[in-house]
C-alpha atoms as a PDB file:
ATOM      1  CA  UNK A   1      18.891  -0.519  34.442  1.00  0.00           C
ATOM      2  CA  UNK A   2      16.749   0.884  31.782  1.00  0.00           C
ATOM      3  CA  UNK A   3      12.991   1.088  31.049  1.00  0.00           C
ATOM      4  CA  UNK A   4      11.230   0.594  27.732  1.00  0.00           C
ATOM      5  CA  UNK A   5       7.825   1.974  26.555  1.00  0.00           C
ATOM      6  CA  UNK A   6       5.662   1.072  23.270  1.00  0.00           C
ATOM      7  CA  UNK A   7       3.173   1.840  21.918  1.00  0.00           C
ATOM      8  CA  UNK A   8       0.473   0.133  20.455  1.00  0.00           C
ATOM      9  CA  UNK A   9      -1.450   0.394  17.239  1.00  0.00           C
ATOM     10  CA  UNK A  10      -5.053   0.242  18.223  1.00  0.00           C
ATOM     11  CA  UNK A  11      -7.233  -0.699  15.111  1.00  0.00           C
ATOM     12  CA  UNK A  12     -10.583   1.368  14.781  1.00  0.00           C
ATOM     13  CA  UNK A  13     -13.435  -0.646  12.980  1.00  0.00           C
ATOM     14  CA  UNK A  14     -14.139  -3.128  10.500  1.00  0.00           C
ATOM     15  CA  UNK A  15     -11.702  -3.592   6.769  1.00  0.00           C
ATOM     16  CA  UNK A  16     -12.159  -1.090   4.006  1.00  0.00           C
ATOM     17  CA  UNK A  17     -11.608  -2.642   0.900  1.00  0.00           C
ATOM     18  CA  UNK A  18     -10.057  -1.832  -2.417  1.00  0.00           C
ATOM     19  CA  UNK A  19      -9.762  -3.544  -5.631  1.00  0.00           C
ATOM     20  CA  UNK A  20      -8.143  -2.628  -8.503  1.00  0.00           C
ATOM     21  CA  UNK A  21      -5.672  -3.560 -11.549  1.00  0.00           C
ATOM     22  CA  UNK A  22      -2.175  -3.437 -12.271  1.00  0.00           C
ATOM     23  CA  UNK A  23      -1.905  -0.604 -14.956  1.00  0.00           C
ATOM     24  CA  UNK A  24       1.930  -0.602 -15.881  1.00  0.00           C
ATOM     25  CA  UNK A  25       5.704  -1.695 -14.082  1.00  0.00           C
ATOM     26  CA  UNK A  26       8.421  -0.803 -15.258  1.00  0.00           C
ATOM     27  CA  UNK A  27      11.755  -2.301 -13.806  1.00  0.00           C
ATOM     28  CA  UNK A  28      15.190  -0.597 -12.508  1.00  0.00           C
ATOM     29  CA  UNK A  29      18.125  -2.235 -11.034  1.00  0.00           C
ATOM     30  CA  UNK A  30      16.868  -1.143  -7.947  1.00  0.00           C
ATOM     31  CA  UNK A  31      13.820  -2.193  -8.226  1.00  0.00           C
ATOM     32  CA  UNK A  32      10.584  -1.021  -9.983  1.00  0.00           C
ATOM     33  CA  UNK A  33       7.673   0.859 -10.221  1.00  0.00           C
ATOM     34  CA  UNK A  34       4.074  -0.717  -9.973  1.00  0.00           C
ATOM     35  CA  UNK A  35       0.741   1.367 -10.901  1.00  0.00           C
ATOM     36  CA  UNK A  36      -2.466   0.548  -9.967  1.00  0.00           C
ATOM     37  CA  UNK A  37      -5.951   1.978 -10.406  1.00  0.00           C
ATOM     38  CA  UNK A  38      -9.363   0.484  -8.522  1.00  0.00           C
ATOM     39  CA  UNK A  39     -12.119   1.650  -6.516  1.00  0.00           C
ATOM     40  CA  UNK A  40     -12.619   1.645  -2.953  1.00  0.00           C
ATOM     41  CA  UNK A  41     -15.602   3.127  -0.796  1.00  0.00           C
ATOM     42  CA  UNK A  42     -16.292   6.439   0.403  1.00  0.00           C
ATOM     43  CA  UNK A  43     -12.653   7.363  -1.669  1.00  0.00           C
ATOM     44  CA  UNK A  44     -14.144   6.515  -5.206  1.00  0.00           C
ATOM     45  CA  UNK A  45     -11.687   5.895  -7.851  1.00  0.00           C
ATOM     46  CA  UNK A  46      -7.814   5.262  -6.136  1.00  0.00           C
ATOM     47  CA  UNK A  47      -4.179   5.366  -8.316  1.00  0.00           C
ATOM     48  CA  UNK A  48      -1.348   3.845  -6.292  1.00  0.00           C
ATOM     49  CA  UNK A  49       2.271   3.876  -6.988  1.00  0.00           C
ATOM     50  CA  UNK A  50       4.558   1.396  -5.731  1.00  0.00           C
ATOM     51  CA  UNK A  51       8.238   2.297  -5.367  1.00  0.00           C
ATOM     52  CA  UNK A  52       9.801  -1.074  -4.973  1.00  0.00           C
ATOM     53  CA  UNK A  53      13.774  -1.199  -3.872  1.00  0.00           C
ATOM     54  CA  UNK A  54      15.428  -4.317  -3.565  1.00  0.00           C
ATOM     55  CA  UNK A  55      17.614  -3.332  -0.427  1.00  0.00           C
ATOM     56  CA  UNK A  56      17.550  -6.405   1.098  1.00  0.00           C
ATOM     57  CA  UNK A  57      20.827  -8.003   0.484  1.00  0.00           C
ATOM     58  CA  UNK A  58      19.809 -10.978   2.123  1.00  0.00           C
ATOM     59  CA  UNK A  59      16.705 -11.920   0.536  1.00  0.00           C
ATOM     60  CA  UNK A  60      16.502 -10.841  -3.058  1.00  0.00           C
ATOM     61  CA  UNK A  61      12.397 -11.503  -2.525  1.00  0.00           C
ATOM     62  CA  UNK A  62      12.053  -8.647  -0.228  1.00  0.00           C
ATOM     63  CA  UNK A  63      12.594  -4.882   0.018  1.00  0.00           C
ATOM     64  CA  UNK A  64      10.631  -1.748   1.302  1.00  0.00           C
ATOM     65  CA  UNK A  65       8.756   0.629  -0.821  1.00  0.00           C
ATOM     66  CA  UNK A  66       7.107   4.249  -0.786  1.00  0.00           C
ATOM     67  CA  UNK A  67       4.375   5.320  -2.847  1.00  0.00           C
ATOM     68  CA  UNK A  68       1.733   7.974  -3.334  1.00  0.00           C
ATOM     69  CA  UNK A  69      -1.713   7.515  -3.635  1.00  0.00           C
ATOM     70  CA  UNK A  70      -4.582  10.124  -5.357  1.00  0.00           C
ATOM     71  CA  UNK A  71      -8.102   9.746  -5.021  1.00  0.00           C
ATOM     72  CA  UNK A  72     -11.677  11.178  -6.060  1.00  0.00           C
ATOM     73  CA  UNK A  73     -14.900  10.083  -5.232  1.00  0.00           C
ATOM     74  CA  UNK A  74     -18.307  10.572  -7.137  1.00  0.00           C
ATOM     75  CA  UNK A  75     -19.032  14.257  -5.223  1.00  0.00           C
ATOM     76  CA  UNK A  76     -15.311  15.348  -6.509  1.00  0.00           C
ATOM     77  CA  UNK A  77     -13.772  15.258  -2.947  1.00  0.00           C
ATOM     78  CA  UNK A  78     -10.065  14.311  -3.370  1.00  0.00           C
ATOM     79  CA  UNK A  79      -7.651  13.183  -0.869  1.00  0.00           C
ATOM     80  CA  UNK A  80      -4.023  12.157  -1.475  1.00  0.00           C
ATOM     81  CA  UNK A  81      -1.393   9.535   0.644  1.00  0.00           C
ATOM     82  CA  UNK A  82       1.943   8.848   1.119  1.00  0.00           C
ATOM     83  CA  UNK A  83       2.599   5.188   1.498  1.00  0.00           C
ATOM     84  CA  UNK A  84       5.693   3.595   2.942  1.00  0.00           C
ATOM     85  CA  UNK A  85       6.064   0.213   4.052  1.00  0.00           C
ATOM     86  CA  UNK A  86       7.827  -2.945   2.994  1.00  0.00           C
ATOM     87  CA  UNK A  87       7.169  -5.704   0.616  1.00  0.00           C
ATOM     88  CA  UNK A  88       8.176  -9.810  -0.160  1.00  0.00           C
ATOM     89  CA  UNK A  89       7.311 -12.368  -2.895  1.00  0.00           C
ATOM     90  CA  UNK A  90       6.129 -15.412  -3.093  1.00  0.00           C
ATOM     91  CA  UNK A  91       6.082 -17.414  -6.419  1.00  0.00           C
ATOM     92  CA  UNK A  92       3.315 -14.573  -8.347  1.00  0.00           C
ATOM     93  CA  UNK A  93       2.588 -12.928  -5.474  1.00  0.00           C
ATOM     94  CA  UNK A  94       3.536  -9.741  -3.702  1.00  0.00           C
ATOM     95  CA  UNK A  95       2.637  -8.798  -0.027  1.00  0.00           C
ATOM     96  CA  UNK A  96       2.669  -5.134   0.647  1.00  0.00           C
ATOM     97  CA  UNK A  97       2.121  -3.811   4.565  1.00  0.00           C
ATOM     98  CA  UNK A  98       2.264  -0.415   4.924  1.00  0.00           C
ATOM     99  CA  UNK A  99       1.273   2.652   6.830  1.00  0.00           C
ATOM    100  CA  UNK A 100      -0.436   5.313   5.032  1.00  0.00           C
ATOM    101  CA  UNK A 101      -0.911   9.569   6.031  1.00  0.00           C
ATOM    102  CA  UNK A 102      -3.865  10.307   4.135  1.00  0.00           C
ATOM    103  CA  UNK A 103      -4.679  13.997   3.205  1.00  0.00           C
ATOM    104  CA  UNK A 104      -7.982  13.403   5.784  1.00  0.00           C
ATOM    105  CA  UNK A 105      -5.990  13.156   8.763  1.00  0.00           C
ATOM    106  CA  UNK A 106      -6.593   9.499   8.552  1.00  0.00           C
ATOM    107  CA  UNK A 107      -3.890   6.581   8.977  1.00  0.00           C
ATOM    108  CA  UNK A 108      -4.262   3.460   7.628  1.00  0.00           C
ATOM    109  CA  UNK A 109      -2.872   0.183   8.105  1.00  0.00           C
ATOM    110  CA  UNK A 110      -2.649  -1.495   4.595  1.00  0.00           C
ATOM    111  CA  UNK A 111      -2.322  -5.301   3.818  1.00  0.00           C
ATOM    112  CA  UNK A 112      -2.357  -5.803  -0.186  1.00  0.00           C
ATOM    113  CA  UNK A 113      -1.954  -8.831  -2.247  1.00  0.00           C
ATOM    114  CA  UNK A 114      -0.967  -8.121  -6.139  1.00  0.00           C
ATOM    115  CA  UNK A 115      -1.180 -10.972  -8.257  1.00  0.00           C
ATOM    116  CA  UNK A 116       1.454 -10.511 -10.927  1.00  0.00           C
ATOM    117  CA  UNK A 117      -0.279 -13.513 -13.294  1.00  0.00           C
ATOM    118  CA  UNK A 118      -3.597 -11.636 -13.277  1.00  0.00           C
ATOM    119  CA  UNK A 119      -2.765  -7.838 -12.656  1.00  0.00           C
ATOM    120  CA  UNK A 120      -5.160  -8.211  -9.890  1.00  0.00           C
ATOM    121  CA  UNK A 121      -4.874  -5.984  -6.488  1.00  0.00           C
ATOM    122  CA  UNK A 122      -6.673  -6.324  -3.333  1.00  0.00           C
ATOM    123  CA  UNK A 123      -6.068  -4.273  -0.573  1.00  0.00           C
ATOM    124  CA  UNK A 124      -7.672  -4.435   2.984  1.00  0.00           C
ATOM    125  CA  UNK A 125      -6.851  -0.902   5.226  1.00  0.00           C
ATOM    126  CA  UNK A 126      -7.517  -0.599   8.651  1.00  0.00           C
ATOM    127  CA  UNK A 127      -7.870   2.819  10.853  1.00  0.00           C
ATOM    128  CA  UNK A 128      -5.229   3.319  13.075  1.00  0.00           C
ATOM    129  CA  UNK A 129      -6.142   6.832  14.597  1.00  0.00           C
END
C-alpha cells in the first residue's frame, strides 16, 4: 500500500494585469521565439520572451516554453523572471500558463492570450506565495 500527498497552489488576491504588444518572432524548426513589451502595475514597463518548442509529437498545436522576463517601473526599481510553462493554439490564438520566480521573491501564476492577427498580449498573474 502506498500513500500520496499534494500540494496545493493557494492563490493570494485579486488578477494583476498586463498588456502589451508583440514586438518580433522569429521561427526555428523547433519552434520560435516571441517578444513582447507592455506595461503592468506596480512593475512599470515589462519585456517577455517566449521560447516556444514544438515537443509535442502528438499535437503539432502544443509545446512548452521558457522565457525571461525584465522589468522597470517609474522609481527605476527592476526585477527580472524566469518563466516556464507550456503553451497550445487555437486558430490565431496562443494560450500560455506558466509559473513565474520573480527577482522579488514573488511567484506568479500566469494565464496569457497572444493574438497573432493583432500582436496583442494580455496576461492575467496571480500570487501563489
Amino acid at each position: 500500500m502506498s500513500s500520496f500527498s499534494a500540494h496545493s497552489i493557494d492563490i493570494h488576491g485579486d488578477a494583476n494585469l498586463f498588456s502589451g504588444n508583440i514586438t518580433s518572432v522569429t521561427l526555428t524548426d523547433d519552434g520560435g521565439v516571441i517578444n513582447v513589451v507592455g506595461n503592468t502595475g506596480d512593475y512599470g514597463k515589462v519585456w517577455l520572451t517566449y521560447n516556444l518548442k514544438l515537443d509535442n509529437p502528438n499535437h503539432r498545436t502544443q509545446g512548452s516554453f521558457s522565457g525571461r522576463a525584465t522589468a522597470i517601473n517609474d522609481a527605476g526599481t527592476r526585477n527580472a523572471a524566469s518563466r516556464q510553462g507550456v503553451w497550445e493554439r487555437e486558430g490565431n490564438i496562443i494560450s500560455f500558463y506558466s509559473l513565474d520566480d520573480v527577482t522579488d521573491g514573488n511567484f506568479y501564476l500566469c494565464l496569457t492570450e497572444m493574438n497573432l492577427t493583432t500582436d496583442s498580449v494580455e496576461m492575467k498573474f496571480y500570487s501563489v506565495k
